[in-house]
C-alpha atoms as a PDB file:
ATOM      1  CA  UNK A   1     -74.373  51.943  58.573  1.00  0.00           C
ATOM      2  CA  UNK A   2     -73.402  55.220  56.842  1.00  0.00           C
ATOM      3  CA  UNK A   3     -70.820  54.647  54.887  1.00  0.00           C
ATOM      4  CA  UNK A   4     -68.311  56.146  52.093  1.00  0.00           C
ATOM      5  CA  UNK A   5     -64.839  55.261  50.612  1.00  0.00           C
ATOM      6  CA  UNK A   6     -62.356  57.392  50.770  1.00  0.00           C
ATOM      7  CA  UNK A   7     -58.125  58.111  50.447  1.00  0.00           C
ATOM      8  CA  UNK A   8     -56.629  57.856  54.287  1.00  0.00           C
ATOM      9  CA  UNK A   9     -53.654  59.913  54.454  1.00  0.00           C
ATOM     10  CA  UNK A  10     -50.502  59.400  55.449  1.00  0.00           C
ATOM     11  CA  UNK A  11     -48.872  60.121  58.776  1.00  0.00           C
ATOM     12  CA  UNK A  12     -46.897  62.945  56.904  1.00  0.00           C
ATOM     13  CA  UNK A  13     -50.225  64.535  56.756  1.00  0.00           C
ATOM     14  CA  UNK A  14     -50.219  65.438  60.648  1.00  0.00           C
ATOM     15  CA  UNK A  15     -46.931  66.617  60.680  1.00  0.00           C
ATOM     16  CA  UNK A  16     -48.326  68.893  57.458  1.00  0.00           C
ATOM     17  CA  UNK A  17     -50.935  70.178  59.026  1.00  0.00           C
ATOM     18  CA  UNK A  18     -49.114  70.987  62.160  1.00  0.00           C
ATOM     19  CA  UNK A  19     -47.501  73.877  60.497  1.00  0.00           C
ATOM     20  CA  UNK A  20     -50.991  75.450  59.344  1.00  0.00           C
ATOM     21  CA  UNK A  21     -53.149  74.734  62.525  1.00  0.00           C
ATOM     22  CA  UNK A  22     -51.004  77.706  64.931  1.00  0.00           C
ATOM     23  CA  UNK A  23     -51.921  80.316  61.594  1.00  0.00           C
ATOM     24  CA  UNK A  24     -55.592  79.256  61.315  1.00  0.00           C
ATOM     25  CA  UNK A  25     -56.131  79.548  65.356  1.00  0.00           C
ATOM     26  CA  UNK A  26     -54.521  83.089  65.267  1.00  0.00           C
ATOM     27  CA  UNK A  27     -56.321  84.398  61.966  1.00  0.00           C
ATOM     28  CA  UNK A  28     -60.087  82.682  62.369  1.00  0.00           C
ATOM     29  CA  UNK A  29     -59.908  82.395  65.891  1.00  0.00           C
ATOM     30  CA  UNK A  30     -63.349  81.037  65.570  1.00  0.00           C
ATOM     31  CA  UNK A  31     -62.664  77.826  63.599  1.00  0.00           C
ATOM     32  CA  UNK A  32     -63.338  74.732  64.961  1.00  0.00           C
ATOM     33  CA  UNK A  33     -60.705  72.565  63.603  1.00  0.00           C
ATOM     34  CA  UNK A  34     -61.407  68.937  62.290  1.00  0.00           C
ATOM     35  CA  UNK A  35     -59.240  66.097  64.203  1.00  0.00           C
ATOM     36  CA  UNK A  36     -56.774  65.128  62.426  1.00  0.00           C
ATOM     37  CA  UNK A  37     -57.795  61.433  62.533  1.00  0.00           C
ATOM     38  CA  UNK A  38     -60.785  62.721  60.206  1.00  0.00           C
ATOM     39  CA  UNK A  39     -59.366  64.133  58.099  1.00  0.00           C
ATOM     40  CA  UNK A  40     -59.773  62.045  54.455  1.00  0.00           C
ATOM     41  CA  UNK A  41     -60.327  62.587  50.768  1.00  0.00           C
ATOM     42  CA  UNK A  42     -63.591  61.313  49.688  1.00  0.00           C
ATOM     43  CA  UNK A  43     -64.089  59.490  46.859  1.00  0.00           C
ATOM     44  CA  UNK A  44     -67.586  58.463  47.185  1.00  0.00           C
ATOM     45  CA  UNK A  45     -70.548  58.579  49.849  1.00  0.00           C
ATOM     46  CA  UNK A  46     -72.773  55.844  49.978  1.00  0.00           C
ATOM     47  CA  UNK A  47     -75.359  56.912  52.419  1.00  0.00           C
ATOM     48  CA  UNK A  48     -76.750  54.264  54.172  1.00  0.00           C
ATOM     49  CA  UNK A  49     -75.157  50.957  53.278  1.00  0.00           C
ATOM     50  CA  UNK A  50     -76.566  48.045  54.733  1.00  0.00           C
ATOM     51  CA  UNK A  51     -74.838  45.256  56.305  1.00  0.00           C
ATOM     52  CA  UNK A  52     -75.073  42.518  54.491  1.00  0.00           C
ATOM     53  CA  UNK A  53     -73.955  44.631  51.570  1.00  0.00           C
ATOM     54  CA  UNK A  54     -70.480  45.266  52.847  1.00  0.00           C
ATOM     55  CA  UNK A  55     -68.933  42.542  51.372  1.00  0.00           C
ATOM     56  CA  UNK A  56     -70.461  42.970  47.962  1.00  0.00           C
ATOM     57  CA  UNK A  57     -69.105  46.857  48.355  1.00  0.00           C
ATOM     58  CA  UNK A  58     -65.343  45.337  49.009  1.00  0.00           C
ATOM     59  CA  UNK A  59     -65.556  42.693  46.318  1.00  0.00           C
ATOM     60  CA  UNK A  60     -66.896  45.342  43.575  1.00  0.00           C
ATOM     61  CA  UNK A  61     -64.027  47.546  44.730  1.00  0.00           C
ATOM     62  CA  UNK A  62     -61.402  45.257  44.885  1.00  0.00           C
ATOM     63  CA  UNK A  63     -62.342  44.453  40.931  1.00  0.00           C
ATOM     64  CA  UNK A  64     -61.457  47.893  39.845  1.00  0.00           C
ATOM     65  CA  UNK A  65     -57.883  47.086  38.952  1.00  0.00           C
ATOM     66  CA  UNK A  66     -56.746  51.051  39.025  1.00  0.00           C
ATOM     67  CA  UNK A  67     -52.773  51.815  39.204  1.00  0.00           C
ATOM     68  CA  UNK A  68     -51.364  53.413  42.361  1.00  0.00           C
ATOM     69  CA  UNK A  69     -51.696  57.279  41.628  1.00  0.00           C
ATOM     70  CA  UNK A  70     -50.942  60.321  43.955  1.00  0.00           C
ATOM     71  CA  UNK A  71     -52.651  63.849  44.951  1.00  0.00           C
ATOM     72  CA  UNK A  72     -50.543  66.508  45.703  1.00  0.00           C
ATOM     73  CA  UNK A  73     -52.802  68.988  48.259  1.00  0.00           C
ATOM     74  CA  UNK A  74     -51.945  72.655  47.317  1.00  0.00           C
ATOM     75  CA  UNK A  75     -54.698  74.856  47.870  1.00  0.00           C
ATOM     76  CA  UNK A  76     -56.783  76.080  50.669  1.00  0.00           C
ATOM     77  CA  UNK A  77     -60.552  76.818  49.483  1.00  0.00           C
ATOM     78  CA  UNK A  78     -63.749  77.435  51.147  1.00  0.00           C
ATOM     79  CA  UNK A  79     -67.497  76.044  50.544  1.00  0.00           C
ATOM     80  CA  UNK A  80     -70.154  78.048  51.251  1.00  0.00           C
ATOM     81  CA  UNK A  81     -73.455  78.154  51.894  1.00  0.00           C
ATOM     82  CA  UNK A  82     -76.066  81.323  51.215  1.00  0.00           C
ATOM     83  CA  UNK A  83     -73.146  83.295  50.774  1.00  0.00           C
ATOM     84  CA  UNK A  84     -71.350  82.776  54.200  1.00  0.00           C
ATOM     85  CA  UNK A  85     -68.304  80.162  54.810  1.00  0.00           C
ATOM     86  CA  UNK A  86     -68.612  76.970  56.441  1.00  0.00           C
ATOM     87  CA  UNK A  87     -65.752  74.830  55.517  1.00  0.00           C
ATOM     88  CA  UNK A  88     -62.233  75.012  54.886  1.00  0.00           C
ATOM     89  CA  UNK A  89     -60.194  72.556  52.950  1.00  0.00           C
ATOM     90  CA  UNK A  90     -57.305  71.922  51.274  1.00  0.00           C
ATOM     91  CA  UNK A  91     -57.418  70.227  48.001  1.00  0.00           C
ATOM     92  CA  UNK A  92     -55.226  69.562  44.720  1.00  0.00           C
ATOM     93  CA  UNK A  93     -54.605  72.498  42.275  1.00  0.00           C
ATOM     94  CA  UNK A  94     -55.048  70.571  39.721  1.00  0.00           C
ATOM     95  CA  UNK A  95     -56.980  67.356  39.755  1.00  0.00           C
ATOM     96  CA  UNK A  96     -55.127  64.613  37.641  1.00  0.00           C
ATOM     97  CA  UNK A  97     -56.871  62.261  35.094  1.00  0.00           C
ATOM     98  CA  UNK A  98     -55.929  59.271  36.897  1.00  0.00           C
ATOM     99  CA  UNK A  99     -57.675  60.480  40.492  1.00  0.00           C
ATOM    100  CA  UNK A 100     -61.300  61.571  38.309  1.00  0.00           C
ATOM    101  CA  UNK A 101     -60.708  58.051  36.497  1.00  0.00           C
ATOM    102  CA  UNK A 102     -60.588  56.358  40.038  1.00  0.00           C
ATOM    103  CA  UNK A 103     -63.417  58.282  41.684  1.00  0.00           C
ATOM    104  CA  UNK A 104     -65.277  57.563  38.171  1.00  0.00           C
ATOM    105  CA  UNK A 105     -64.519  53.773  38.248  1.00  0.00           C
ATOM    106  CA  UNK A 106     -65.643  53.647  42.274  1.00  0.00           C
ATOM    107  CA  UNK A 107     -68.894  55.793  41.298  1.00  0.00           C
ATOM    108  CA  UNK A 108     -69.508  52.996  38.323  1.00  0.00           C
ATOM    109  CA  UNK A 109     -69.090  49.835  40.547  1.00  0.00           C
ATOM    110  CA  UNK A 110     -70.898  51.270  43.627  1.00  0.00           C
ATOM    111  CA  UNK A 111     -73.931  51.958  41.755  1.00  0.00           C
ATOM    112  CA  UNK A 112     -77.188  50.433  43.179  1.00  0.00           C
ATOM    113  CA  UNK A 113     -75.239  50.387  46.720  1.00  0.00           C
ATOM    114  CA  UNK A 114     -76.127  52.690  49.559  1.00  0.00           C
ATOM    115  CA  UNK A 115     -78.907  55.320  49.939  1.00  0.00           C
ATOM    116  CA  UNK A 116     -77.170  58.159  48.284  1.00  0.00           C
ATOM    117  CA  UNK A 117     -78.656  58.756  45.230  1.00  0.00           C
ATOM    118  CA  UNK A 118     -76.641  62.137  44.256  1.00  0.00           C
ATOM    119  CA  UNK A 119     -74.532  62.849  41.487  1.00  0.00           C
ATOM    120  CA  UNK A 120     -72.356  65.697  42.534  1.00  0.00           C
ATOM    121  CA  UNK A 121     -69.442  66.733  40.854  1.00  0.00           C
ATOM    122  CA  UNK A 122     -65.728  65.072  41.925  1.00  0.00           C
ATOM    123  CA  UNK A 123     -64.214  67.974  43.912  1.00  0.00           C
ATOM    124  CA  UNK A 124     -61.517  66.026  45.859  1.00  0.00           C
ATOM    125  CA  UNK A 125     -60.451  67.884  49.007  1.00  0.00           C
ATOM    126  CA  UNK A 126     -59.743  67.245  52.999  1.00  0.00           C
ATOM    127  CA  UNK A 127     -61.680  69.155  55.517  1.00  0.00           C
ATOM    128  CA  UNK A 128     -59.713  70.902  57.539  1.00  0.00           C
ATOM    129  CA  UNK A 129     -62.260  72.762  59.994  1.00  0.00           C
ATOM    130  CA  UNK A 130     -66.131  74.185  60.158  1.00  0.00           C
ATOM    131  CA  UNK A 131     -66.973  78.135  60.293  1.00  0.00           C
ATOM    132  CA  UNK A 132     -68.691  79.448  63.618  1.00  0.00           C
ATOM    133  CA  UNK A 133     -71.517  81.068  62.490  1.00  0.00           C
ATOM    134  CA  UNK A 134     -71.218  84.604  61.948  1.00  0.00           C
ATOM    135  CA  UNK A 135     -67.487  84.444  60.662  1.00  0.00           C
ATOM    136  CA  UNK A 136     -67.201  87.249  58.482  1.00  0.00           C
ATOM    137  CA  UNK A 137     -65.212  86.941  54.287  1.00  0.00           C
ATOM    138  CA  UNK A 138     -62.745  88.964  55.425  1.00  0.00           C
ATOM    139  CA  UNK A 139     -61.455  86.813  58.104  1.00  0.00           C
ATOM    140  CA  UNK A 140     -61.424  84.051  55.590  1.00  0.00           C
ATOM    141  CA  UNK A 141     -59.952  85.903  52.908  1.00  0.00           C
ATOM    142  CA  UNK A 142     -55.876  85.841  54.045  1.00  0.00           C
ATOM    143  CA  UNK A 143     -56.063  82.037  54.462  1.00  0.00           C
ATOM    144  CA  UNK A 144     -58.277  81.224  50.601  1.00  0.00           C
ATOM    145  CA  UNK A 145     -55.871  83.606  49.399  1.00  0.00           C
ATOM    146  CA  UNK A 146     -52.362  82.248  51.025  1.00  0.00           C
ATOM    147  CA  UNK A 147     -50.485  79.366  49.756  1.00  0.00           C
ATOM    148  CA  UNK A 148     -49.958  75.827  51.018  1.00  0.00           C
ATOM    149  CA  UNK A 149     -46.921  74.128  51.165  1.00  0.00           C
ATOM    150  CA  UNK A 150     -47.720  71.243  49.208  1.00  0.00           C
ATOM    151  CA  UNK A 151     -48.359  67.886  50.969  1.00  0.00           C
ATOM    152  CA  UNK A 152     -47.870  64.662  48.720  1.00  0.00           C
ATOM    153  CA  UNK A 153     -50.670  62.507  49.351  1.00  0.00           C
ATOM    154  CA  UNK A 154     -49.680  58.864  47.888  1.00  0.00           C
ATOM    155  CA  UNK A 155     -52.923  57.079  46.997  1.00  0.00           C
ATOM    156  CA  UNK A 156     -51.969  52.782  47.374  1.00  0.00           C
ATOM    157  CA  UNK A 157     -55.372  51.832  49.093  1.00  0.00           C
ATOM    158  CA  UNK A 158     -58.888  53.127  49.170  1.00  0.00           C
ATOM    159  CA  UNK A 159     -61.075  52.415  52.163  1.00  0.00           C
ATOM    160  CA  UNK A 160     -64.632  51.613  52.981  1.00  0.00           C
ATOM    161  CA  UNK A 161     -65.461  53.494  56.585  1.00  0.00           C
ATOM    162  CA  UNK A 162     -68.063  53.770  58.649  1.00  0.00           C
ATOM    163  CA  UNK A 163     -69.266  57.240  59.836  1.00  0.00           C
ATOM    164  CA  UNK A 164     -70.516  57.380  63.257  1.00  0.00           C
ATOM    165  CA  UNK A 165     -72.270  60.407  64.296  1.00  0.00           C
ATOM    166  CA  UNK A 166     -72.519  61.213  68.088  1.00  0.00           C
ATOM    167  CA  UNK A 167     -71.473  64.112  70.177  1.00  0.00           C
ATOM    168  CA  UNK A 168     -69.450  66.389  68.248  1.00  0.00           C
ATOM    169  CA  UNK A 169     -67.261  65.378  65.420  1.00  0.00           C
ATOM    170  CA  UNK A 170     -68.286  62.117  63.471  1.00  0.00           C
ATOM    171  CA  UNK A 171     -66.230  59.130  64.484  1.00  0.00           C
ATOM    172  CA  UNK A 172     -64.861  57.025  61.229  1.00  0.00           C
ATOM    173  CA  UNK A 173     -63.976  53.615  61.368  1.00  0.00           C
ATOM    174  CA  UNK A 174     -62.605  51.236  58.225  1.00  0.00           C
ATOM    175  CA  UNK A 175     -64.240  48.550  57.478  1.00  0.00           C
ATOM    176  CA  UNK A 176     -62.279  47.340  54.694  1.00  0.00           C
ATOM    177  CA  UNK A 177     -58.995  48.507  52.634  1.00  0.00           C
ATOM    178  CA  UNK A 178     -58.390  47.898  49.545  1.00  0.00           C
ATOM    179  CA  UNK A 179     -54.748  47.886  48.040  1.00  0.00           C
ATOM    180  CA  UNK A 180     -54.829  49.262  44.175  1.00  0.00           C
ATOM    181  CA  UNK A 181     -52.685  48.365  41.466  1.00  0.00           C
ATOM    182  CA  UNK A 182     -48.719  48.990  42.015  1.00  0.00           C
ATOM    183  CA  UNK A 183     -47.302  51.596  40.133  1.00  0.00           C
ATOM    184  CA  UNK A 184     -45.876  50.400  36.505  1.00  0.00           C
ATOM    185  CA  UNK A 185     -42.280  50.382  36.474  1.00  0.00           C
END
């Protein structure tokens, strides 16, 4: 299966996004927005994980013993590629020591698991949509510029999904949750 683990977001997120979805149709009308069921932060891609493997990938995660944290999401960016956009996301202004130590510590006790054999950098972010091709910077520009309201993103449980591709969007299912540490009182 191809698999990753990643933050789910809370139902606040849809209500969030809500706002934002009316300004993106009316300023890149040619955005195709993600579903909001999609939408996650990924902390790691595995690549093809293989079945019997699962529950080694749950039991190394459940190990890692890292304290409840949160992401606040507060700016819109956009990845590109050869120069034109293709994605827009929202992500955290400022990425706190305890999210990169959680990503770092999932990266660590993952190793050896899955097909994916890159080592990108930790850029947490949700995608929100994909670029037609053909959409120009300047229709981009007002929403990488604008600012988000933020949306508090409370991070109690990672999760293992499942990505299945098919016709259109991929379809992602959990396979496992784990709970992390409570916060310290």
């Amino acid at each position: 299966m191809r698999a990753f683990v990643a933050i789910p977001l809370p139902s606040s997120f849809t209500d969030w996004l809500r706002t934002y979805r009316t300004i993106f149709a009316s300023t890149v009308p040619r955005l195709r927005l993600v579903p909001v069921a999609s939408c996650h932060i990924t902390l790691r891609f595995l690549g093809e994980l293989l079945d019997e493997q699962i529950d080694d990938a749950v039991e190394r995660l459940s190990l890692l013993a890292m304290p409840e944290t949160s992401v606040v999401l507060d700016r819109f960016g956009v990845f590109r590629r050869d120069g034109h956009p293709t994605v827009l996301w929202i992500g955290p202004g400022v990425v706190s020591q305890a999210l990169t130590s959680l990503a770092a510590k999932i990266d660590l006790s993952l190793s050896g698991l899955g097909s994916n054999g890159r080592t990108e950098r930790f850029a947490p972010h949700v995608t929100l949509g994909r670029f037609a091709p053909g959409t120009r910077d300047d229709e981009v520009a007002a929403i990488q510029a604008g600012s988000a309201e933020p949306c508090v993103v409370p991070v109690t449980d990672i999760v293992l999904y499942e990505s299945v591709m098919g016709q259109g969007h991929p379809v992602y299912i959990a396979r496992a949750s784990v709970r992390l540490a409570p916060f310290a009182e």
